[in-house]
N, C-alpha and C. Protein backbone atom coordinates (compact mmCIF):
# COMPACT_ATOMS: atom_id res chain seq x y z
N UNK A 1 117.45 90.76 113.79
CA UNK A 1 116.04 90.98 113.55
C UNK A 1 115.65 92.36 114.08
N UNK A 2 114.82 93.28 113.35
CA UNK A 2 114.57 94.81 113.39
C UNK A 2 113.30 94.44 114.91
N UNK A 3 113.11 95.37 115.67
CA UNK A 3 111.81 95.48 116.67
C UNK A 3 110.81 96.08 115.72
N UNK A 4 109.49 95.40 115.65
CA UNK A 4 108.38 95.77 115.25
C UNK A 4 108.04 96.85 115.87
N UNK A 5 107.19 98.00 115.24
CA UNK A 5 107.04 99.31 115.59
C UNK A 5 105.69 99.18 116.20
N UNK A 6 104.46 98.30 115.42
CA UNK A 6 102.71 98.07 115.98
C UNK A 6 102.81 96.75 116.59
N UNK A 7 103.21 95.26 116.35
CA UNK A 7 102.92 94.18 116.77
C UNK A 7 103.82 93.88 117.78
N UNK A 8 103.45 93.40 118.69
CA UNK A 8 104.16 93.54 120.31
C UNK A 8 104.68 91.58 119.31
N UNK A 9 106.16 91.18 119.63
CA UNK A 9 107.01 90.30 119.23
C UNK A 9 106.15 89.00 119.87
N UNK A 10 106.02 89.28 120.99
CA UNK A 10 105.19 88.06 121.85
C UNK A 10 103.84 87.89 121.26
N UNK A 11 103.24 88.40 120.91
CA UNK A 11 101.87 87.80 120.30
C UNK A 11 101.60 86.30 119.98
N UNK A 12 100.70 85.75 120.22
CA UNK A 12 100.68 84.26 119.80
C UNK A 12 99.97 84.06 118.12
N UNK A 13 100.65 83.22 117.47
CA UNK A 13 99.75 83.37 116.24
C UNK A 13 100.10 84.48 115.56
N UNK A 14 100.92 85.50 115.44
CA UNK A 14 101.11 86.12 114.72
C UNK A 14 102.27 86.24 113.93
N UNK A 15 102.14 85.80 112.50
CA UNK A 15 103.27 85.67 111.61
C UNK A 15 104.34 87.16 111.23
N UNK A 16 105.54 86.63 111.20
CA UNK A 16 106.49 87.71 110.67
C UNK A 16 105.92 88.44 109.93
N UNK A 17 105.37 87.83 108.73
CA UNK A 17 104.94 88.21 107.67
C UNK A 17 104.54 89.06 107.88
N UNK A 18 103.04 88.59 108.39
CA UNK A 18 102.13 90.08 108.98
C UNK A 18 102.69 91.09 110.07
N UNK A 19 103.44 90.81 110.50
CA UNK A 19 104.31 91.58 111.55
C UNK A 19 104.74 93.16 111.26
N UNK A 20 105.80 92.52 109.62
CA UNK A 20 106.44 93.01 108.92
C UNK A 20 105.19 94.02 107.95
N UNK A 21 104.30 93.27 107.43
CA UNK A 21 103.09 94.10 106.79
C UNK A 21 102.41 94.87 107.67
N UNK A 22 102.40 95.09 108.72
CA UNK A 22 101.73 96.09 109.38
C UNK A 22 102.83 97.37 109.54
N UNK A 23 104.40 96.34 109.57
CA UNK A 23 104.89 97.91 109.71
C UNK A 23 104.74 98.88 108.10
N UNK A 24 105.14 98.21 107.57
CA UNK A 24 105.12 99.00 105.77
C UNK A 24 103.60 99.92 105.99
N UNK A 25 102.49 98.93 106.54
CA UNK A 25 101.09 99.71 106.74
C UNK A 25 101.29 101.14 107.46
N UNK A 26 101.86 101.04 108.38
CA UNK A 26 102.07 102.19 109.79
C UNK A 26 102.60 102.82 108.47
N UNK A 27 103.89 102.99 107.56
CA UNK A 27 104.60 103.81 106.88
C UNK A 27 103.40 104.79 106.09
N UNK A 28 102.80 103.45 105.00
CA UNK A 28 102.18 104.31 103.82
C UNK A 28 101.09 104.86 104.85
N UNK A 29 100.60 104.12 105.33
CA UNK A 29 99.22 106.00 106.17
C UNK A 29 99.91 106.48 106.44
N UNK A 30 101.34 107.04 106.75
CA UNK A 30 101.96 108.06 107.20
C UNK A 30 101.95 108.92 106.29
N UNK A 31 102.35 108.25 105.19
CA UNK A 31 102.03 108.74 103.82
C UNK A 31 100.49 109.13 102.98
N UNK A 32 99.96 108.84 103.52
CA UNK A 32 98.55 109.24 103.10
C UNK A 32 98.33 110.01 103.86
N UNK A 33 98.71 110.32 105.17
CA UNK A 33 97.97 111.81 105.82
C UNK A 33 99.18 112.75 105.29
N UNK A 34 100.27 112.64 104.76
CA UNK A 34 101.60 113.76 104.76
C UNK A 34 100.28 114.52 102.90
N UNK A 35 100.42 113.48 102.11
CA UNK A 35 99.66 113.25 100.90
C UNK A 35 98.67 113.65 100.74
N UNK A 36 97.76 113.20 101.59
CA UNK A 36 96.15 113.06 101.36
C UNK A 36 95.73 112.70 100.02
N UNK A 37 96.26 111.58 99.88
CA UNK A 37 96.18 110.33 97.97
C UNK A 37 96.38 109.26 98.38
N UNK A 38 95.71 108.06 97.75
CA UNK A 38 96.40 107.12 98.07
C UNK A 38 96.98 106.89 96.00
N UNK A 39 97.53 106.65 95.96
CA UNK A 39 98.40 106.08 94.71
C UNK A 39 98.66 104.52 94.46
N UNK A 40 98.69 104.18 93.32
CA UNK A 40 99.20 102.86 92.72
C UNK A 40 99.90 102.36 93.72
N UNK A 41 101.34 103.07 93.65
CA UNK A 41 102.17 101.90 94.65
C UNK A 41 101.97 102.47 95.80
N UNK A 42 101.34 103.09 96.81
CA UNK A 42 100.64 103.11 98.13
C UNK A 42 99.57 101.76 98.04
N UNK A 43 99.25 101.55 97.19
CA UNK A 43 98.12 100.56 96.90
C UNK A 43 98.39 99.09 97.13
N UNK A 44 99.80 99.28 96.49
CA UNK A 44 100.45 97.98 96.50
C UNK A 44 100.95 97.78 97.49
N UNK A 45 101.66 98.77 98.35
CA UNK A 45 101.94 98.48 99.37
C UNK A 45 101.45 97.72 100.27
N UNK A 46 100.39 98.34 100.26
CA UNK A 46 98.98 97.59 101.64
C UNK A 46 98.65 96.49 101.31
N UNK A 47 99.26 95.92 100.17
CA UNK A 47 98.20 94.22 99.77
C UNK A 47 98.96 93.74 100.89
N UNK A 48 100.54 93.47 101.29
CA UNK A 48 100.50 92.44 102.13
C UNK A 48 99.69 92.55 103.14
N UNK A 49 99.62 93.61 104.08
CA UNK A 49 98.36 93.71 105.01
C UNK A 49 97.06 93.14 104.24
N UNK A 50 96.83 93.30 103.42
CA UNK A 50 94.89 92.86 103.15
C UNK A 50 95.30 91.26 102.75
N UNK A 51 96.86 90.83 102.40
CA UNK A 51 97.07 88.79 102.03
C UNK A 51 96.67 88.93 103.47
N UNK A 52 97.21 89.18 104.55
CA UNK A 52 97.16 88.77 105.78
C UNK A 52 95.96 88.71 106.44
N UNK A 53 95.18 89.65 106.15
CA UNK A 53 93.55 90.08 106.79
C UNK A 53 92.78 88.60 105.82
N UNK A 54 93.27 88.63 104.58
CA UNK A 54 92.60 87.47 104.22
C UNK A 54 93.03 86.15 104.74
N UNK A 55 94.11 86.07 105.02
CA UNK A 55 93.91 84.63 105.80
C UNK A 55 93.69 84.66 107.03
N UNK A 56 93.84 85.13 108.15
CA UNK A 56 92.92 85.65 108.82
C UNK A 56 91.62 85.35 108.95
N UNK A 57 90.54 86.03 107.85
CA UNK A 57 89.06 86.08 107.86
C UNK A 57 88.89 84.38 107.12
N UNK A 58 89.56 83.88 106.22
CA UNK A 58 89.46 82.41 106.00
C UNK A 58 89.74 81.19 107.41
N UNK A 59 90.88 81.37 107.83
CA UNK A 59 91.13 81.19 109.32
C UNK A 59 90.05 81.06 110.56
N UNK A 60 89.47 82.18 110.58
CA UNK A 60 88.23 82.40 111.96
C UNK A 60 87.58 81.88 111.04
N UNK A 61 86.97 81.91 109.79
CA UNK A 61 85.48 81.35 109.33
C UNK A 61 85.42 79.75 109.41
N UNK A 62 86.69 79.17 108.91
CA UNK A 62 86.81 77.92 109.28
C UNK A 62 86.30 77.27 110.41
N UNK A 63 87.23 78.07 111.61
CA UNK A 63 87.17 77.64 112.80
C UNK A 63 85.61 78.06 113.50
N UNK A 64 85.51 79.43 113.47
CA UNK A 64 84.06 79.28 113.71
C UNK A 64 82.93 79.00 113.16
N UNK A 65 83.10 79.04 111.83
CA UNK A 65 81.50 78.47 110.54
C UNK A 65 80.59 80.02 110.73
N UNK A 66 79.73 79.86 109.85
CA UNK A 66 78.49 80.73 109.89
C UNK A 66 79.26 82.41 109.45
N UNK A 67 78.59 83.31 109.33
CA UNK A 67 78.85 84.62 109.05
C UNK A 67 79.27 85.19 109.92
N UNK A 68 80.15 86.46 109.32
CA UNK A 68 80.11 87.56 110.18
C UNK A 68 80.99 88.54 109.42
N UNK A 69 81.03 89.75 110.22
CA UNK A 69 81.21 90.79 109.76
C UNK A 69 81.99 91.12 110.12
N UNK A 70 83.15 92.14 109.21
CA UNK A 70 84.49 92.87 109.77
C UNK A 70 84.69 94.12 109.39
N UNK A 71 84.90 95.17 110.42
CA UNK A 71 85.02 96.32 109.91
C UNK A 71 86.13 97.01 109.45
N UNK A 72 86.46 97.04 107.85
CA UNK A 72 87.73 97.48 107.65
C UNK A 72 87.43 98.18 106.37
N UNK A 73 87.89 99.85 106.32
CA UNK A 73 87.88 100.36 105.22
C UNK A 73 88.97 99.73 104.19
N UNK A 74 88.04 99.64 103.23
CA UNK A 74 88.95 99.09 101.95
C UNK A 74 88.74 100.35 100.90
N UNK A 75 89.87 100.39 100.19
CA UNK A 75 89.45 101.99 99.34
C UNK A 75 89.47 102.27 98.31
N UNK A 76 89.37 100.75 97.58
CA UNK A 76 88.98 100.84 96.07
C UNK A 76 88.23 99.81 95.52
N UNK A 77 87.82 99.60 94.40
CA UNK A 77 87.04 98.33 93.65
C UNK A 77 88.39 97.61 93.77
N UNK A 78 89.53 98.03 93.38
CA UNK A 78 90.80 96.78 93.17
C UNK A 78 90.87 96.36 94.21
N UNK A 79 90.94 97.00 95.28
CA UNK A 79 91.00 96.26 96.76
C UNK A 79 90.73 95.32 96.87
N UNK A 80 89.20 95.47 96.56
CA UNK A 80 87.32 94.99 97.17
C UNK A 80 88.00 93.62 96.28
N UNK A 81 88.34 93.82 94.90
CA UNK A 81 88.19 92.74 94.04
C UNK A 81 89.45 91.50 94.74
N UNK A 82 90.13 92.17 94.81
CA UNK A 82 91.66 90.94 95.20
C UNK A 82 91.16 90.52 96.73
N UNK A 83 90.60 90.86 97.75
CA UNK A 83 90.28 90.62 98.65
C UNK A 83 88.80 89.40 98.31
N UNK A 84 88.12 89.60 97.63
CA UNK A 84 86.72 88.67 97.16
C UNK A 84 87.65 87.72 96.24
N UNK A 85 88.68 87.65 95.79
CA UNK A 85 89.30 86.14 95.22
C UNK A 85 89.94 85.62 96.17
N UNK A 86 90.38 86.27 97.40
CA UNK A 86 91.55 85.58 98.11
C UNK A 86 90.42 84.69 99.56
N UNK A 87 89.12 85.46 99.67
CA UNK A 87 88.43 84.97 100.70
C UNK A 87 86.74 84.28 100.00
N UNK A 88 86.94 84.69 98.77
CA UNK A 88 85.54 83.61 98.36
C UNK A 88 84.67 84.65 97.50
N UNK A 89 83.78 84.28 96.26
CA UNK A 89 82.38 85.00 95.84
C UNK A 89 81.41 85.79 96.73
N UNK A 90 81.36 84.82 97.97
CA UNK A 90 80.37 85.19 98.93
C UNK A 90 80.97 86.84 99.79
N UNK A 91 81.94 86.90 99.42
CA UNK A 91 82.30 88.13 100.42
C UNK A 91 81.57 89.28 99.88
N UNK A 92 81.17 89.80 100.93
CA UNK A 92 79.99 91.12 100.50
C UNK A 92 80.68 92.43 101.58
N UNK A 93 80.60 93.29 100.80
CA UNK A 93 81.53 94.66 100.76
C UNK A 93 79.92 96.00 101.17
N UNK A 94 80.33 96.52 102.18
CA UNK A 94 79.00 97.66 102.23
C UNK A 94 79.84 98.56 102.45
N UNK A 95 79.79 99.89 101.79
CA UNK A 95 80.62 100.93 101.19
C UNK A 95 79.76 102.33 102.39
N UNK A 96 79.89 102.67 103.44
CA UNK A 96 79.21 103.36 103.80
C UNK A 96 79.82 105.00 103.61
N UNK A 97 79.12 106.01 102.95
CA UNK A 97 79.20 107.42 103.13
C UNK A 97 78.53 108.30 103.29
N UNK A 98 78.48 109.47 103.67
CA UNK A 98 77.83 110.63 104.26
C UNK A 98 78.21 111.84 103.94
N UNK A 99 77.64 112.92 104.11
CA UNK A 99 78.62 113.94 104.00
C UNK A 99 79.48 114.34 104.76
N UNK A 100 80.16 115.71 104.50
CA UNK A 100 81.38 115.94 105.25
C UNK A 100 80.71 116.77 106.78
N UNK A 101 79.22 117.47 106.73
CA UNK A 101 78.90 117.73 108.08
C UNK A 101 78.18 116.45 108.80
N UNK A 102 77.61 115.52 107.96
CA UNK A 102 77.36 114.61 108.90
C UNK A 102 79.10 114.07 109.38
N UNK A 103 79.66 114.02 108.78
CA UNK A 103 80.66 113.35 109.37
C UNK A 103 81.62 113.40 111.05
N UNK A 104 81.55 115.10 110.81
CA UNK A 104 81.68 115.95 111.44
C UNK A 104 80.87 115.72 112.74
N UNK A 105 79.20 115.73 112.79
CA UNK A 105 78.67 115.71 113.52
C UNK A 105 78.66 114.55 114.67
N UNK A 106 78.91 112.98 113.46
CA UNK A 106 78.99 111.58 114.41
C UNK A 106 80.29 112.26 115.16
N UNK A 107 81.14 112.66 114.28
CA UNK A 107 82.88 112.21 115.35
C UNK A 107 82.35 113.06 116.84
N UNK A 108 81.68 114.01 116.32
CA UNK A 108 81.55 115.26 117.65
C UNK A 108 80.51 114.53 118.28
N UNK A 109 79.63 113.92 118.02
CA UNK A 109 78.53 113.07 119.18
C UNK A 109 78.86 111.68 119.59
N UNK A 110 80.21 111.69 119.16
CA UNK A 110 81.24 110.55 120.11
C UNK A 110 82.05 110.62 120.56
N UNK A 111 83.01 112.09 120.06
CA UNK A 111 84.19 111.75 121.24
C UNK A 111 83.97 113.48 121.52
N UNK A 112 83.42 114.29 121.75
CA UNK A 112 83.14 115.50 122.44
C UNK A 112 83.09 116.63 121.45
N UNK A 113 82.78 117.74 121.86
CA UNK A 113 82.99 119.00 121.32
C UNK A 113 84.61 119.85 121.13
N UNK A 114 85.24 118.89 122.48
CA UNK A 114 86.88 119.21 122.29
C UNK A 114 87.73 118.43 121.30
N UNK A 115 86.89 117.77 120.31
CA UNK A 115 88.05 117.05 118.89
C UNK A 115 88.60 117.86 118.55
N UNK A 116 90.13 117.43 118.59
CA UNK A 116 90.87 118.49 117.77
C UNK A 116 90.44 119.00 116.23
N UNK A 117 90.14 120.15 115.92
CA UNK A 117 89.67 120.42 114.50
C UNK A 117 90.66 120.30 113.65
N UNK A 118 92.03 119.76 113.75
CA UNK A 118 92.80 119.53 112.83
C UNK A 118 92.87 118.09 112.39
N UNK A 119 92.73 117.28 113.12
CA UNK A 119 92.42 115.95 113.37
C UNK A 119 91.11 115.48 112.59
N UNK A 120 90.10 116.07 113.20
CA UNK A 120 88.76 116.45 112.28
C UNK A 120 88.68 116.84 110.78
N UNK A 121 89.33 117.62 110.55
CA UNK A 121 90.32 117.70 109.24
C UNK A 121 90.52 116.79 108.29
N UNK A 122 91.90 116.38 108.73
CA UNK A 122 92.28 115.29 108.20
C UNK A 122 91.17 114.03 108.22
N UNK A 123 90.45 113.57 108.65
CA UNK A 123 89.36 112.33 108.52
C UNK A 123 88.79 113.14 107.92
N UNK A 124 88.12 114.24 107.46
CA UNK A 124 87.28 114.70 106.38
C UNK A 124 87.91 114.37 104.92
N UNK A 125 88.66 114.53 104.75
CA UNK A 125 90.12 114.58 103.82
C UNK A 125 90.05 113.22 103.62
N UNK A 126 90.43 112.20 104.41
CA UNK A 126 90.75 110.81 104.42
C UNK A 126 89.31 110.13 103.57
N UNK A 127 88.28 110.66 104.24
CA UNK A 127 86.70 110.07 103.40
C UNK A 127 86.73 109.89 101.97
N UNK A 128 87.63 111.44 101.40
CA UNK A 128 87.52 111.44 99.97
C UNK A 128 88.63 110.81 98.99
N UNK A 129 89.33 109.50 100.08
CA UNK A 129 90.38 108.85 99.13
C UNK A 129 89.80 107.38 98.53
N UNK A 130 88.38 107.14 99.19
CA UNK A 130 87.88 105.93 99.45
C UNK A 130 86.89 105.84 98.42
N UNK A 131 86.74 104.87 97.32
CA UNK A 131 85.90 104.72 96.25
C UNK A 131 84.33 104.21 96.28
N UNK A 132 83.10 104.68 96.17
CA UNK A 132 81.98 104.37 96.62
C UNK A 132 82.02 102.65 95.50
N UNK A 133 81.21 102.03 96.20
CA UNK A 133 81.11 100.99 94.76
C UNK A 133 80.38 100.86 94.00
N UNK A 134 81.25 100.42 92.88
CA UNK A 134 80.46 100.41 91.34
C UNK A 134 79.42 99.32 91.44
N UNK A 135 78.42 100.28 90.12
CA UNK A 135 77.40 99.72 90.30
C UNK A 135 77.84 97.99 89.30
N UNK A 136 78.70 97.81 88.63
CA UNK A 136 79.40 96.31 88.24
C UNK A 136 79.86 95.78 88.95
N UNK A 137 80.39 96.28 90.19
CA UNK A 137 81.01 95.29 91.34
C UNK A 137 80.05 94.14 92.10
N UNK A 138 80.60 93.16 92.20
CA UNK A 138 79.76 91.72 92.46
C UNK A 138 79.70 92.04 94.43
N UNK A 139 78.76 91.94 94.88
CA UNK A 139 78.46 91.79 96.15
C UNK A 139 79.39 93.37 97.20
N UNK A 140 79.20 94.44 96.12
CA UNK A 140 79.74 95.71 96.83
C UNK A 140 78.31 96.82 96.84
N UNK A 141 77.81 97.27 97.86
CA UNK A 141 76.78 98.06 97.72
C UNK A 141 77.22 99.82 98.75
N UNK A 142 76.71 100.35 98.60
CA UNK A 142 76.86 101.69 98.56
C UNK A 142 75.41 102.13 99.98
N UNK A 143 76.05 102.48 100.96
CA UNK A 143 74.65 102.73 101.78
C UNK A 143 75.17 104.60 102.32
N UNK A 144 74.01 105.20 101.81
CA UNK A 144 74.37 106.39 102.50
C UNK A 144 73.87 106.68 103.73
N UNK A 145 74.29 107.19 104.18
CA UNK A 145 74.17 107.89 105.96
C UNK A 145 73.70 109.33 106.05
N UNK A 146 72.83 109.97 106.76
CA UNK A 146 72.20 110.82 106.61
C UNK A 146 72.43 111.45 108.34
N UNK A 147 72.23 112.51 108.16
CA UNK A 147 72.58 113.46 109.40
C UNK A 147 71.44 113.07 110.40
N UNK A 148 70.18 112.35 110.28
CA UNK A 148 69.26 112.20 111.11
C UNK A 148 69.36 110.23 111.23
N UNK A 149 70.31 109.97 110.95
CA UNK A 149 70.49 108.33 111.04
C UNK A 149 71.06 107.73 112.42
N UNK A 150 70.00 107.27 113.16
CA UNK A 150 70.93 106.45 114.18
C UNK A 150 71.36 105.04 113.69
N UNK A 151 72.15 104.64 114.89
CA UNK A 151 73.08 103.29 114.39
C UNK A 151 71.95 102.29 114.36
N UNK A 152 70.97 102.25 114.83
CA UNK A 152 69.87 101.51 114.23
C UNK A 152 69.48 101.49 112.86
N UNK A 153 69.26 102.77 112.44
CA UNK A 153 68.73 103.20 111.30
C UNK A 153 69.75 102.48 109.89
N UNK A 154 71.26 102.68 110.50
CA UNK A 154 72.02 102.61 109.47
C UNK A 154 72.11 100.52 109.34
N UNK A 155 71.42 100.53 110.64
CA UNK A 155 71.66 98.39 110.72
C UNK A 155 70.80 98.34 109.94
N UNK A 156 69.70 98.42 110.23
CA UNK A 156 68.19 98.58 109.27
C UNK A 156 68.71 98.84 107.76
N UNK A 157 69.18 99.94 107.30
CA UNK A 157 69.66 99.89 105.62
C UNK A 157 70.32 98.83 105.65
N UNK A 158 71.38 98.69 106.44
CA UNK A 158 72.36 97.16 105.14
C UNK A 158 71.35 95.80 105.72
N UNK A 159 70.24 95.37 106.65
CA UNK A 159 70.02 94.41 106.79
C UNK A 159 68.89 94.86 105.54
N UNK A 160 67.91 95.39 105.30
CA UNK A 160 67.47 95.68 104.00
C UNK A 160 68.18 95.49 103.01
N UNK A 161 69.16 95.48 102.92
CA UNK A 161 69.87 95.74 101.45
C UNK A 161 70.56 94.38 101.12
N UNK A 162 70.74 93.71 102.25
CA UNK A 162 70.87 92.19 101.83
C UNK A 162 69.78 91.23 101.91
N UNK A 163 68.94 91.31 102.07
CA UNK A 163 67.74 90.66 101.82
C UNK A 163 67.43 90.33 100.83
């Protein structure tokens, strides 16, 4: 048996499966920052990670009932779509973007003025692999972020926007 590169072996509850899908995951972002694309079979790659995130989010909802929220960039309508058959109709997708100086500005009014600007970079880069959602997509909405938005401001749009 190979040593997992992200999932420590001892974990409780955590399947090979997903074990194994997180490492292929660690690979293709390796490949998406060498790239800066994500592609078809980069695409495919990552489903076993998103089978796993979906049972998972079926898993906790069971056990705990009622809503909630998970933060995970997903980066296409195909994603959004195979992920909303594997966990239910009800799954609702909020697509958040901004521009590239707001972007700039949150990372720098959270982790300092010393971010590496190459690093900074690359997440500028990374923003533009990610698909806003269509206006046909069932329960995917699109919230933009604005350079004068606090994290209030931005709770306030999506609790508006599901109402």
């Amino acid at each position: 048996m190979r040593p997992h590169k992200i999932c420590n072996p001892s974990l409780q509850g955590v399947s090979k499966e997903c074990m194994d899908a997180m490492d292929i995951t660690t690979e293709v972002f390796k490949q998406v920052q060498e790239k800066m694309e994500f592609n078809e079979e980069m695409i495919e790659k990552l489903q076993p990670m998103y089978d796993c995130m979906a049972k998972d989010i079926i898993a906790q909802r069971k056990r705990l009932g009622g809503n909630m929220a998970i933060a995970q960039a997903v980066n296409s309508a195909k994603q959004r779509e195979t992920l909303r058959k594997m966990v239910g109709p009800d799954l609702v997708f909020i697509v958040l973007s901004m521009s590239k100086e707001c972007q700039k500005g949150r990372v720098m009014a959270r982790h300092g003025e010393n971010f590496p600007e190459e690093f900074m970079q690359l997440l500028i880069k990374a923003a533009d692999l990610y698909e806003p959602a269509g206006a046909e997509e069932e329960n995917a909405f699109n919230v933009v972020i604005t350079e004068t938005d606090s994290r209030e401001d931005v709770l306030e749009k999506i609790v508006q926007l599901l109402k």
